[in-house]
C-alpha atoms as a PDB file:
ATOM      1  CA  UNK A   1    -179.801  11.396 -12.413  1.00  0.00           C
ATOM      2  CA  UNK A   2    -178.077  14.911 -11.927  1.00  0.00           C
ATOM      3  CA  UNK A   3    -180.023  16.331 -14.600  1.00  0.00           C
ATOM      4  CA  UNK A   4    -183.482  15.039 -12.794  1.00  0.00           C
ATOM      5  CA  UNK A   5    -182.396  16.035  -9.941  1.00  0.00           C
ATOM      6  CA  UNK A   6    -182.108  19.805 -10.732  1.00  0.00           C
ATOM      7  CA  UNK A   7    -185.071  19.739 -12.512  1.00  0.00           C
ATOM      8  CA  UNK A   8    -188.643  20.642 -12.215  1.00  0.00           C
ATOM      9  CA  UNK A   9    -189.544  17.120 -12.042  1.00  0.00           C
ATOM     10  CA  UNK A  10    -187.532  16.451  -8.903  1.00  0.00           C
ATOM     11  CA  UNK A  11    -187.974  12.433  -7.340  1.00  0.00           C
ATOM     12  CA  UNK A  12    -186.956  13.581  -3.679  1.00  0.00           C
ATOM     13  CA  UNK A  13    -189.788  15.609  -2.392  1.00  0.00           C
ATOM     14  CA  UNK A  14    -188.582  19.054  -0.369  1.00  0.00           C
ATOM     15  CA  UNK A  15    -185.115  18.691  -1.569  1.00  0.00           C
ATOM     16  CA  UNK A  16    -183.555  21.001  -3.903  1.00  0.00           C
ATOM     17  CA  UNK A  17    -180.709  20.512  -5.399  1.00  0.00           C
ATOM     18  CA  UNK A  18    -178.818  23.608  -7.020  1.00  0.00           C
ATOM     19  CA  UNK A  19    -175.422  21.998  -8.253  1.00  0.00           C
ATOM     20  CA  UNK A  20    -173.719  18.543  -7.831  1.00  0.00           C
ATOM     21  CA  UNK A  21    -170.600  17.321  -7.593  1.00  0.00           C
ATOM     22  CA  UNK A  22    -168.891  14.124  -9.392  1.00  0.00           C
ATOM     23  CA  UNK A  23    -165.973  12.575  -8.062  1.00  0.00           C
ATOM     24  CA  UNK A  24    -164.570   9.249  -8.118  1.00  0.00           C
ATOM     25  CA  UNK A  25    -161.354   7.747  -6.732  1.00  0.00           C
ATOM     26  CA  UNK A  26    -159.187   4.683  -8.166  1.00  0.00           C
ATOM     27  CA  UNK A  27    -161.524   2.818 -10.573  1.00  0.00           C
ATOM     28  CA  UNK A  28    -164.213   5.216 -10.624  1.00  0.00           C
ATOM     29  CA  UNK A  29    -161.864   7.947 -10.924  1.00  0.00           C
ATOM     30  CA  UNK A  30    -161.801   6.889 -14.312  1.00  0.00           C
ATOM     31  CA  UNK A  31    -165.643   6.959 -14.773  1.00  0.00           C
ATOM     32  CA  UNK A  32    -165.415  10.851 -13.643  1.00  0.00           C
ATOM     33  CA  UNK A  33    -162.098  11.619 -15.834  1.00  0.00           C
ATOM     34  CA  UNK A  34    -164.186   9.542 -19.004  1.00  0.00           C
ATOM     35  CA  UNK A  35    -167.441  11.797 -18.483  1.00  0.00           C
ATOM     36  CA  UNK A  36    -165.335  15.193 -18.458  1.00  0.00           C
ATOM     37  CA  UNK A  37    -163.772  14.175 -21.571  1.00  0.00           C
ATOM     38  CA  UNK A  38    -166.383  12.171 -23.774  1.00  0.00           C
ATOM     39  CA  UNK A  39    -169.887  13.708 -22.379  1.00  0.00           C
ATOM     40  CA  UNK A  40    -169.643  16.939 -20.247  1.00  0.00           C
ATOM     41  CA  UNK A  41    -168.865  19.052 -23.409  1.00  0.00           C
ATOM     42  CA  UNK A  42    -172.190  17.494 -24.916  1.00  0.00           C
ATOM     43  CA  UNK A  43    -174.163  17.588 -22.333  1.00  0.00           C
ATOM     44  CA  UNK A  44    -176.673  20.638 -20.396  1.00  0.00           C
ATOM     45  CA  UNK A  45    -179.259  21.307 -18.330  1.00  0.00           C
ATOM     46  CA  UNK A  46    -182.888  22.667 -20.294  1.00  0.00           C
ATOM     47  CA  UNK A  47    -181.284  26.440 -19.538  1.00  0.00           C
ATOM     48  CA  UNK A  48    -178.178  25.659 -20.863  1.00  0.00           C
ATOM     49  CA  UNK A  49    -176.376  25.130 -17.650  1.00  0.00           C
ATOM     50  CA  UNK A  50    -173.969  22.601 -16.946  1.00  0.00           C
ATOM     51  CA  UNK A  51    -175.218  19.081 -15.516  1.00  0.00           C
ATOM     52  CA  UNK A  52    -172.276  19.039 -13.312  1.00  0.00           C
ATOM     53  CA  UNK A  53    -170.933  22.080 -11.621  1.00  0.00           C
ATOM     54  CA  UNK A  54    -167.790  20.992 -10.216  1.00  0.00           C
ATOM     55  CA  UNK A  55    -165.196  17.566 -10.335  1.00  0.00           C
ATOM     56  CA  UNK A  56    -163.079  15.957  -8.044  1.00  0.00           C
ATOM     57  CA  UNK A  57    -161.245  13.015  -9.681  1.00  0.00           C
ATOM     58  CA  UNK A  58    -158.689  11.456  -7.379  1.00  0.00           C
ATOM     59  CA  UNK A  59    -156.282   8.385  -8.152  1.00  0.00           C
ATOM     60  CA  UNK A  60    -155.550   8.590 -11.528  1.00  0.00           C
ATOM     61  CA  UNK A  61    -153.651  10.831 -14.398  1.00  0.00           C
ATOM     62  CA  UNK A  62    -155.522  10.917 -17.248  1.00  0.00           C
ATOM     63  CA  UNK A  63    -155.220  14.644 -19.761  1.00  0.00           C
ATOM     64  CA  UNK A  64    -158.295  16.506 -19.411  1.00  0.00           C
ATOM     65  CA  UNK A  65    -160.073  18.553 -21.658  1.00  0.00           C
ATOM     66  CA  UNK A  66    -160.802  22.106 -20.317  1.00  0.00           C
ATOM     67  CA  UNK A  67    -164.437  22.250 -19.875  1.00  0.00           C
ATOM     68  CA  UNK A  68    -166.724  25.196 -18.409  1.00  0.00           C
ATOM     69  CA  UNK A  69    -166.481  24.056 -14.844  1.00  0.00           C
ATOM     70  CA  UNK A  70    -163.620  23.714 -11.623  1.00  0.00           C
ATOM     71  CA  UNK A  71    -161.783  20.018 -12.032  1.00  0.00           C
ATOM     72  CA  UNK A  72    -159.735  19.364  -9.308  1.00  0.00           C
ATOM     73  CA  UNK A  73    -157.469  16.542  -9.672  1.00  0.00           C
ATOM     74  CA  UNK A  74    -155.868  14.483  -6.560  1.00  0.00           C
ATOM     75  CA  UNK A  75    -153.194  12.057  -6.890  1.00  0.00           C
ATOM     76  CA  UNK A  76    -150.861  10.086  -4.265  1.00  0.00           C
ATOM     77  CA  UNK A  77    -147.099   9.038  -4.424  1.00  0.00           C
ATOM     78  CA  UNK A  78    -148.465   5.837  -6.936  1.00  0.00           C
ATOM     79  CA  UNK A  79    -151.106   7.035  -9.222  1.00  0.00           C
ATOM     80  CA  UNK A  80    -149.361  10.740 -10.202  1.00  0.00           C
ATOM     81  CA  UNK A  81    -147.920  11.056 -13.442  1.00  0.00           C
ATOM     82  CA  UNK A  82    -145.036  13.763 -14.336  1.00  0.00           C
ATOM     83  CA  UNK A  83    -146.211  13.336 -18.796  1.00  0.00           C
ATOM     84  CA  UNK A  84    -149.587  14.177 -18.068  1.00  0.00           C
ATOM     85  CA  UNK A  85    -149.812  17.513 -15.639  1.00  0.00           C
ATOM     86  CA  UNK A  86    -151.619  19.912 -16.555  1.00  0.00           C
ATOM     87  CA  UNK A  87    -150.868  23.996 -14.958  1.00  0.00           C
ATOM     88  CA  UNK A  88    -153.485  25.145 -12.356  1.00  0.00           C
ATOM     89  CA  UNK A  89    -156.078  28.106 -14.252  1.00  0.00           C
ATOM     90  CA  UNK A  90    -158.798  29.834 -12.735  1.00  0.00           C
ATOM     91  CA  UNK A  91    -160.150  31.157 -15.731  1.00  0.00           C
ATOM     92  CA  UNK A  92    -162.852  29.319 -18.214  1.00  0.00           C
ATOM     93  CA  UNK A  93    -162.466  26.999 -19.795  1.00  0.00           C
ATOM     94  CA  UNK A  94    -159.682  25.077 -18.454  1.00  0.00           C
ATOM     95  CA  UNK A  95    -160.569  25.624 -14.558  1.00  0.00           C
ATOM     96  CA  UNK A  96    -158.315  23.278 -12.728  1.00  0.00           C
ATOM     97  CA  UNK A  97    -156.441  22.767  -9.863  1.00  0.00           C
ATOM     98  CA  UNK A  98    -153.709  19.228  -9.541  1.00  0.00           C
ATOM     99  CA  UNK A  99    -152.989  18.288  -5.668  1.00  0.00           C
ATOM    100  CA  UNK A 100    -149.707  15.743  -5.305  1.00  0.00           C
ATOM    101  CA  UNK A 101    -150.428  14.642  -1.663  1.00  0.00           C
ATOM    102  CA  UNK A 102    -146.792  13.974  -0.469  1.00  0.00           C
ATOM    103  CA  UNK A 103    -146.931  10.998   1.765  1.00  0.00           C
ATOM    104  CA  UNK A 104    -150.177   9.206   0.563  1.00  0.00           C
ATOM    105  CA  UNK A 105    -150.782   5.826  -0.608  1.00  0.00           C
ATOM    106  CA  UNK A 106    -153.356   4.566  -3.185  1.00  0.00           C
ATOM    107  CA  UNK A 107    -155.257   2.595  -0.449  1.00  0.00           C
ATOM    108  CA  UNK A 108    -155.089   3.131   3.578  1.00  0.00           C
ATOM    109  CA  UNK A 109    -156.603   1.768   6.492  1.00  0.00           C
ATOM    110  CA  UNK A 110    -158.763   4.955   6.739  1.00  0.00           C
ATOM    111  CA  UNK A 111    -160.086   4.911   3.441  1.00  0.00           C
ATOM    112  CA  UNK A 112    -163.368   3.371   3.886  1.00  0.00           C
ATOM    113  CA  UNK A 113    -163.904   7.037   6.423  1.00  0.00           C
ATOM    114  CA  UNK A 114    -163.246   9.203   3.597  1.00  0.00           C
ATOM    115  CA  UNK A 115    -165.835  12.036   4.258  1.00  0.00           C
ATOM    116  CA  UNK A 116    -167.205  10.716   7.455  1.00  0.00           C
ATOM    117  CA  UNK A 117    -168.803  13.532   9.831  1.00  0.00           C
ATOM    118  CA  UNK A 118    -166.715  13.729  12.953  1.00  0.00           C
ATOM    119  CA  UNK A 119    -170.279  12.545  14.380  1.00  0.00           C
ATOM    120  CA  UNK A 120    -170.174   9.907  12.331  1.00  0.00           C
ATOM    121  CA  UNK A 121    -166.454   8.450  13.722  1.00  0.00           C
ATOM    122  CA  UNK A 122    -167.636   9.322  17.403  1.00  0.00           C
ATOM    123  CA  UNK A 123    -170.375   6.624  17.210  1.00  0.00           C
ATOM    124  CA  UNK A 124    -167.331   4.450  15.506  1.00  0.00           C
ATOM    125  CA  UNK A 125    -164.957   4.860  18.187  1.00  0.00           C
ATOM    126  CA  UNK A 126    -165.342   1.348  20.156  1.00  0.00           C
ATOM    127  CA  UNK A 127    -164.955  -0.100  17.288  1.00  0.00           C
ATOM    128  CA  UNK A 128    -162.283   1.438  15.714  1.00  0.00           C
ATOM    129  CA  UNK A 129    -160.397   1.615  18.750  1.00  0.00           C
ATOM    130  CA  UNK A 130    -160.470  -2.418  18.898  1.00  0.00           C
ATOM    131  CA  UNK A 131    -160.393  -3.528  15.634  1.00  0.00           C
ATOM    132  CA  UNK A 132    -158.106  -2.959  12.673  1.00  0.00           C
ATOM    133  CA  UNK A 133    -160.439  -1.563   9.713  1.00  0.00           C
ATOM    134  CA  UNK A 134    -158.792  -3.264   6.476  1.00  0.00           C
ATOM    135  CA  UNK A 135    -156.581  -6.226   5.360  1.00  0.00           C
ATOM    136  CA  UNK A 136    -153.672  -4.780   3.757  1.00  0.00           C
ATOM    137  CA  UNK A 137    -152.948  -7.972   1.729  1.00  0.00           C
ATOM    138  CA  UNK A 138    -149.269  -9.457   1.180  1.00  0.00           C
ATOM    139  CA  UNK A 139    -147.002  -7.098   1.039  1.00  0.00           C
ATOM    140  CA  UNK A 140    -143.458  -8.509   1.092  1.00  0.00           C
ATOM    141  CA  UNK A 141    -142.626  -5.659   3.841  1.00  0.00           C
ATOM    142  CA  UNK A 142    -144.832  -6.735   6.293  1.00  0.00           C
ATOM    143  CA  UNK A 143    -143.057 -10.261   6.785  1.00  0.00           C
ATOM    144  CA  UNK A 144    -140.850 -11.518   8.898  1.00  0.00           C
ATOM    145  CA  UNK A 145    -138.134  -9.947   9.895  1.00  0.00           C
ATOM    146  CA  UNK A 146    -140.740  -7.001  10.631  1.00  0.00           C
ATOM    147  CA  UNK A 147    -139.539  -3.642   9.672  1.00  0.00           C
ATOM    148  CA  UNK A 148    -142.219  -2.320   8.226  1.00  0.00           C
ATOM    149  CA  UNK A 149    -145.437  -0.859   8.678  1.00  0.00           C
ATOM    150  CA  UNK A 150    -148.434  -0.143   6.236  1.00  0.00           C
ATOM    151  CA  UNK A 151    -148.989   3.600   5.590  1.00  0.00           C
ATOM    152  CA  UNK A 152    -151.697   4.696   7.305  1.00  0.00           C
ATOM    153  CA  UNK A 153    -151.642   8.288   5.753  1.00  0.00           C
ATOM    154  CA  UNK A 154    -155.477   9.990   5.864  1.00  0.00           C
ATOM    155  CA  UNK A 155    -155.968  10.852   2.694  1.00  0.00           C
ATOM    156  CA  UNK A 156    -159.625  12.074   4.281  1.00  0.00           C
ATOM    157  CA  UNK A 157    -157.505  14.848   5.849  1.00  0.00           C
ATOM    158  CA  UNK A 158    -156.485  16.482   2.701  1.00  0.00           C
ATOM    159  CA  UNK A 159    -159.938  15.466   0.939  1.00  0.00           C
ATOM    160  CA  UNK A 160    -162.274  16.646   3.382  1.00  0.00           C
ATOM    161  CA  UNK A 161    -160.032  20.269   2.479  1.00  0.00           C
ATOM    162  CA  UNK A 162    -160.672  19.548  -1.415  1.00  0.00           C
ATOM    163  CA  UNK A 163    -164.624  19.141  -1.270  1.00  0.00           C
ATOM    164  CA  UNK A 164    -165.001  22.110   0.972  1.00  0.00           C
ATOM    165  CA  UNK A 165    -162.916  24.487  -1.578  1.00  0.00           C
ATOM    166  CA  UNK A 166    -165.063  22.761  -4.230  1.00  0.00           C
ATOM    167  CA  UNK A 167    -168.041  24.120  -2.833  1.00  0.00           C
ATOM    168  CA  UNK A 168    -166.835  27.618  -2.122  1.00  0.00           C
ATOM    169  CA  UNK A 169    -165.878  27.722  -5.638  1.00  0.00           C
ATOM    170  CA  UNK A 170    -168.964  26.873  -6.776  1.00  0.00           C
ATOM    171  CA  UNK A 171    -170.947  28.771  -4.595  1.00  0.00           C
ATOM    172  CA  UNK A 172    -168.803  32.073  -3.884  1.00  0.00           C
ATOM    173  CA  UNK A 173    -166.237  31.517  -6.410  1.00  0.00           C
ATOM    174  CA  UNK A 174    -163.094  31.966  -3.879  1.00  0.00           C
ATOM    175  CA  UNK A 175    -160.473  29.515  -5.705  1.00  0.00           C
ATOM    176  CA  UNK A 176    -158.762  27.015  -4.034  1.00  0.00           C
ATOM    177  CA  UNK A 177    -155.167  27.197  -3.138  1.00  0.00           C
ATOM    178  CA  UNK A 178    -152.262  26.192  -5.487  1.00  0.00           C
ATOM    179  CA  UNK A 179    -149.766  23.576  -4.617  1.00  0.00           C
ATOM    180  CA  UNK A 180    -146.538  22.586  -6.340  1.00  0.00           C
ATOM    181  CA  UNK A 181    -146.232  19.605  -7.620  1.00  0.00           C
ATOM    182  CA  UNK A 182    -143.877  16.478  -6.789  1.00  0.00           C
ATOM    183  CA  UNK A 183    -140.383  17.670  -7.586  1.00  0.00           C
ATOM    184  CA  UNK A 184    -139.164  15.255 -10.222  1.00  0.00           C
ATOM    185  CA  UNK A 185    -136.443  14.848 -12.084  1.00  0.00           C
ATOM    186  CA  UNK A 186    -135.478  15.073 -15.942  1.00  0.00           C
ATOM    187  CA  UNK A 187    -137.616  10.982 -16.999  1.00  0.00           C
ATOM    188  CA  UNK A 188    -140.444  12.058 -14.201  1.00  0.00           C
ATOM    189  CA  UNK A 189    -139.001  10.345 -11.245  1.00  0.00           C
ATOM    190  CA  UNK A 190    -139.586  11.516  -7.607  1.00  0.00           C
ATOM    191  CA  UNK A 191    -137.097  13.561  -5.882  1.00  0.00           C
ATOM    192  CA  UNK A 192    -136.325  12.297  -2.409  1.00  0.00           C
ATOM    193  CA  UNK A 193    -135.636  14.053   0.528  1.00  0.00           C
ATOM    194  CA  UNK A 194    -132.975  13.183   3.138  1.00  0.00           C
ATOM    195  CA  UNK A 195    -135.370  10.543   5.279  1.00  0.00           C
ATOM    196  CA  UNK A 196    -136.382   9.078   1.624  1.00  0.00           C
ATOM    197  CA  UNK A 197    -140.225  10.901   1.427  1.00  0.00           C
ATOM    198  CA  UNK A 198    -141.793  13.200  -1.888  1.00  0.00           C
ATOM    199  CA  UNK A 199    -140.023  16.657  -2.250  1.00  0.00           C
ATOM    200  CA  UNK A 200    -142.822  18.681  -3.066  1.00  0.00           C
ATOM    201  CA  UNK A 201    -146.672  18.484  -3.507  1.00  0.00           C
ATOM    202  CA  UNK A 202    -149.208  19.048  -0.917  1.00  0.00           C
ATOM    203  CA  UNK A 203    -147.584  19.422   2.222  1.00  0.00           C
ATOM    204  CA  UNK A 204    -148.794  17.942   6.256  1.00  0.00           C
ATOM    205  CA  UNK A 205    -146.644  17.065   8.898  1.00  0.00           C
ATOM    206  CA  UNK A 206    -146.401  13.530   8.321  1.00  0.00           C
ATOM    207  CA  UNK A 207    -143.681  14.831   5.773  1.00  0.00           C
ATOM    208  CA  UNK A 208    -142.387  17.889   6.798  1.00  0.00           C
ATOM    209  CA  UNK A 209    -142.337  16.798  11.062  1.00  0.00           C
ATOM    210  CA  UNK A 210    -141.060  12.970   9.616  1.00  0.00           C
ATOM    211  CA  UNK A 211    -141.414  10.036  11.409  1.00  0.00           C
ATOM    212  CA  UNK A 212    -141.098   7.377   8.932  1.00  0.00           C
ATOM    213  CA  UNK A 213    -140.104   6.748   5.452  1.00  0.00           C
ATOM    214  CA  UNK A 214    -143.316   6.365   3.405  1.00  0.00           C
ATOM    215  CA  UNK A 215    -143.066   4.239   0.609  1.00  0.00           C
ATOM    216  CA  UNK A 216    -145.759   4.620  -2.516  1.00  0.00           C
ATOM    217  CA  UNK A 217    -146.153   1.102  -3.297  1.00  0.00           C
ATOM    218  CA  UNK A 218    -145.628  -2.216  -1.434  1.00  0.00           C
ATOM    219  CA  UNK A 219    -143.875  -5.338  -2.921  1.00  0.00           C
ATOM    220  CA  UNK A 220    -146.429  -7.785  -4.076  1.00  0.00           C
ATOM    221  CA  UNK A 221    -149.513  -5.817  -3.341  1.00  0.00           C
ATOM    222  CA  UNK A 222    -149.215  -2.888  -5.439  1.00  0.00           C
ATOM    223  CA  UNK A 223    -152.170  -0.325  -4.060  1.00  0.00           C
ATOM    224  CA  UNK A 224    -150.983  -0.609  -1.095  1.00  0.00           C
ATOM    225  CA  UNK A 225    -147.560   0.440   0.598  1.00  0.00           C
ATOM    226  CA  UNK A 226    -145.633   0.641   3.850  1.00  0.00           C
ATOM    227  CA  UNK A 227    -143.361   3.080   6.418  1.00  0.00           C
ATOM    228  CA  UNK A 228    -140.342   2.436   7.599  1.00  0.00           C
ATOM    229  CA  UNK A 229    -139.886   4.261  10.808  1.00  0.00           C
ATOM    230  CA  UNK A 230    -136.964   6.657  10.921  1.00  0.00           C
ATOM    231  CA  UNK A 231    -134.241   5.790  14.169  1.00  0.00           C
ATOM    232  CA  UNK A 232    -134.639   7.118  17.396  1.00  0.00           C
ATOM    233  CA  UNK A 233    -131.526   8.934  16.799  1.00  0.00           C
ATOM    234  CA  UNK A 234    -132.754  10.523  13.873  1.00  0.00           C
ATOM    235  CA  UNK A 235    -135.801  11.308  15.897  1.00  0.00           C
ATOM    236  CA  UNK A 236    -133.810  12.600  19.052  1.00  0.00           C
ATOM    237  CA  UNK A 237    -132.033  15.208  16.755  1.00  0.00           C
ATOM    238  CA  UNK A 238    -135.087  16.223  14.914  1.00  0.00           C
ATOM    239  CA  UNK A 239    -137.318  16.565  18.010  1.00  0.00           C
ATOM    240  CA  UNK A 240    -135.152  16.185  21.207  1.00  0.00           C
ATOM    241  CA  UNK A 241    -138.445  15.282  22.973  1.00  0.00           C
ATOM    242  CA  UNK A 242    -142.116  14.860  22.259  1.00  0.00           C
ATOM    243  CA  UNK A 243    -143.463  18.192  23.263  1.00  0.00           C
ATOM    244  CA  UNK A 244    -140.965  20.034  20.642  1.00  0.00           C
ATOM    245  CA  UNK A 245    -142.571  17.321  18.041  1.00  0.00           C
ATOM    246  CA  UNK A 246    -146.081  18.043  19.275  1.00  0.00           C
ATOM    247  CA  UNK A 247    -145.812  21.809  18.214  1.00  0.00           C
ATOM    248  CA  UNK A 248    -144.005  21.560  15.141  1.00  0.00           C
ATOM    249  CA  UNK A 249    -146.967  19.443  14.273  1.00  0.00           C
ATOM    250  CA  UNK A 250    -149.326  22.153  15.780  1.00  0.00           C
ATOM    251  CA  UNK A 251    -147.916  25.061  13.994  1.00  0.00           C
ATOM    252  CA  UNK A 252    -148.022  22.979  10.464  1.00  0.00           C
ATOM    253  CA  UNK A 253    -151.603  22.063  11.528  1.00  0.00           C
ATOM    254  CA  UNK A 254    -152.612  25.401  12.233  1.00  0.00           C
ATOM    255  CA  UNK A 255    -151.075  26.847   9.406  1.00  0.00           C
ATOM    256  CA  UNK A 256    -152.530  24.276   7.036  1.00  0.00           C
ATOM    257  CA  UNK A 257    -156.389  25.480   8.309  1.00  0.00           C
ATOM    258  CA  UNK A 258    -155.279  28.885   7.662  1.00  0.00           C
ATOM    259  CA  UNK A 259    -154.842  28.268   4.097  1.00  0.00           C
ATOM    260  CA  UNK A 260    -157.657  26.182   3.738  1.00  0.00           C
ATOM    261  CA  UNK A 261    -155.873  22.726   3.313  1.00  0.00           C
ATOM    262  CA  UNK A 262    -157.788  21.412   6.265  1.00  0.00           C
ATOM    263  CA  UNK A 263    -160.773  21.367   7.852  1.00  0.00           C
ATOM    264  CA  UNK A 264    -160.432  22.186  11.862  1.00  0.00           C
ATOM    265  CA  UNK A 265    -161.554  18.597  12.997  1.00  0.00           C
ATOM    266  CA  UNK A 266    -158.862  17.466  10.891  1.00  0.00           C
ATOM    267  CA  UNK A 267    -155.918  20.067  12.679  1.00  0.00           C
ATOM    268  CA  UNK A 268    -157.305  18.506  15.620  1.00  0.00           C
ATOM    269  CA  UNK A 269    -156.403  15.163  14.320  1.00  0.00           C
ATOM    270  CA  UNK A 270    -153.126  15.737  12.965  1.00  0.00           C
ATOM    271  CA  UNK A 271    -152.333  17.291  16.454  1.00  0.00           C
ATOM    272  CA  UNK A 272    -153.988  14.117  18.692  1.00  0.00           C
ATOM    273  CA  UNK A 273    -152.404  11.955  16.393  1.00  0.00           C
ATOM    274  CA  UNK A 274    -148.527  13.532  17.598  1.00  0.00           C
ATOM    275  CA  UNK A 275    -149.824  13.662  20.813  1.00  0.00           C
ATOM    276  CA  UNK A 276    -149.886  10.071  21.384  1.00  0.00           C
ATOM    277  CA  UNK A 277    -147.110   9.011  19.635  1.00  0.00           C
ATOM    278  CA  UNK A 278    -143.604   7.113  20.573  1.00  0.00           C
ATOM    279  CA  UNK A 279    -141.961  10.197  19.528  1.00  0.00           C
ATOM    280  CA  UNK A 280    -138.575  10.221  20.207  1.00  0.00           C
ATOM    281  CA  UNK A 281    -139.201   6.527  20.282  1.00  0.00           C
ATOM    282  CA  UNK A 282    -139.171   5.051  16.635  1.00  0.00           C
ATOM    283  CA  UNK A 283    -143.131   3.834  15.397  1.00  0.00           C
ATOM    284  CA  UNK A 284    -143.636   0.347  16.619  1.00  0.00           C
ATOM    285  CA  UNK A 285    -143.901  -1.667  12.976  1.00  0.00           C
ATOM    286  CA  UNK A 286    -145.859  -4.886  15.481  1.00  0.00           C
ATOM    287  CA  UNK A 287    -148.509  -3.040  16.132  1.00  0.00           C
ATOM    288  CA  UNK A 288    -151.762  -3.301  13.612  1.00  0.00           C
ATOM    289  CA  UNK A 289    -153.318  -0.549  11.373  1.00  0.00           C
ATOM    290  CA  UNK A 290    -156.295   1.519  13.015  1.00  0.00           C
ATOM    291  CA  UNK A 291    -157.962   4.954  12.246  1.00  0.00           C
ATOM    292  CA  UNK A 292    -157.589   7.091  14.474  1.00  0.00           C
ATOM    293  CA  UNK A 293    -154.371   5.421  16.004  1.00  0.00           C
ATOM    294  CA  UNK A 294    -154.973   5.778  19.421  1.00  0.00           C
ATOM    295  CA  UNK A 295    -155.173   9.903  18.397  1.00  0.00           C
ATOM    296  CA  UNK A 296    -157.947  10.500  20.895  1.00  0.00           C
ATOM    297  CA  UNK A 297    -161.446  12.546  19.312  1.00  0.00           C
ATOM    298  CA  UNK A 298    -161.379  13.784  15.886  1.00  0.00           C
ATOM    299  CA  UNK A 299    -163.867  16.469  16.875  1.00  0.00           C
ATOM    300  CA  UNK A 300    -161.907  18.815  19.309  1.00  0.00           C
ATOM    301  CA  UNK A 301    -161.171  22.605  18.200  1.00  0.00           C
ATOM    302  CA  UNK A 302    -157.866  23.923  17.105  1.00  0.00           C
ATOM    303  CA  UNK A 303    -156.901  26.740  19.648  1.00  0.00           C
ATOM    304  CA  UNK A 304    -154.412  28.940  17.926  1.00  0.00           C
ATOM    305  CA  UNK A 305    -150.609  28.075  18.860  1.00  0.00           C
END
């Protein structure tokens, strides 16, 4: 289909399509990571061109073989894997860039919005704002006594980052930033930091400006996983009050755009979303899952702090 598309013979009249992207995320991450290896090498366009021109393959660690285009591989605190890294190269073959997103779980409430145009969640609002948007199964954590809370983290927020840099690549050939990956130790454990979260990776504020503990995988449920929300004396010495916690989060937000990690509608998020939080409070673990959580628009601009 990506080879027809690009061709002469075109199906969709008036569009034309100049590259196309693969990408795949959990199961289907393996589809992209199994094409790469067994067929892209083997496989061109009637000038000799690539069929695809760029990859994203997200939730899973497979090795890659270096092929002629950008792969950009992006893994949470469950699905990365310390044996099979491979170093960041801009150069062909081998182009390839490995994102650790600190804080993430496999699956989220917010998963389903992956991509969505901030149009697109506007229309959504009602609905989102009065209805949880996924059944996080039966995790142990989230029975009685109640301590926990599922982790919500947006992987969306870091993605919508990854698919614009894919593009610019493709198009302009600007590379996308570099990121460290998880700090691990000597058998390819996590490090932990003080309040129990990822050292390293890809960095947001729902690490570095900590509210909770987040937790890579949930007892009995496996892709998903839980928070447990750090104490309100913990948060009182961290933050003192909400407004210091509202531009810590501001200044990670903005900085984050800067470098290209974020899209602005997303900075806008990450700020709405510390804007109506509890903070110094501790996160209320009885209250159910919903994208945005209470965070206001997703579509507001990011003045600089």
């Amino acid at each position: 289909m990506a080879a027809l598309l690009q061709s002469s013979s075109d199906p969709i009249r008036g569009l034309r399509v100049a590259d196309v992207i693969m990408t795949g995320f959990s199961a289907t991450c393996g589809t992209v990571t199994t094409y790469i290896n067994d067929f892209h090498p083997y496989t061109t366009l009637v000038n000799g061109g690539p069929i695809v021109s760029g990859y994203v393959a997200g939730g899973c660690s497979p090795l890659l073989t270096p092929i002629n285009v950008l792969v950009i591989g992006a893994n949470t605190q469950l699905d990365f894997n310390a044996a099979t890294r491979q170093p960041d190269q801009d150069t062909s073959p081998g182009q390839f860039r490995l994102y650790e997103i600190a804080g993430a779980s496999h699956f989220a409430p917010a998963d389903n919005l992956f991509t969505s145009s901030p149009k697109v969640l506007h229309l959504l609002a009602p609905v989102i704002a009065s209805e949880p948007l996924e059944d996080y199964q039966e995790c142990t954590e989230f029975g009685a006594p109640l301590y926990a809370a599922i982790n919500d983290f947006p992987k969306g927020v870091i993605f919508d980052g990854i698919f614009r840099n894919i593009e610019e690549w493709i198009l302009y050939r600007k590379p996308p930033p570099h990121a460290q990956p998880f700090a691990t130790d000597s058998s390819g454990q996590p490090i932990l930091d003080q309040y129990g979260n990822f050292q390293g990776g890809v960095r947001t504020p729902y690490v570095d400006e900590p509210i909770s503990t987040r937790v890579g995988e949930g007892t009995n449920c496996f892709l998903w996983a839980y928070q447990v929300p750090l104490s309100q004396s913990t948060l009182q010495a961290l933050y003192g009050n909400q407004d210091t916690y509202v531009q810590q989060v501001g200044t990670e937000a903005y900085e984050l755009l800067q470098e290209r990690w974020i899209a602005d509608d997303d900075a806008a998020q990450l700020i709405n979303q510390a804007a109506s939080s509890s903070v110094p409070a501790p996160l209320d673990t009885s209250l159910p899952p919903y994208f945005p959580p209470a965070n206001g628009p997703r579509y507001l601009r990011v003045p600089p702090p």
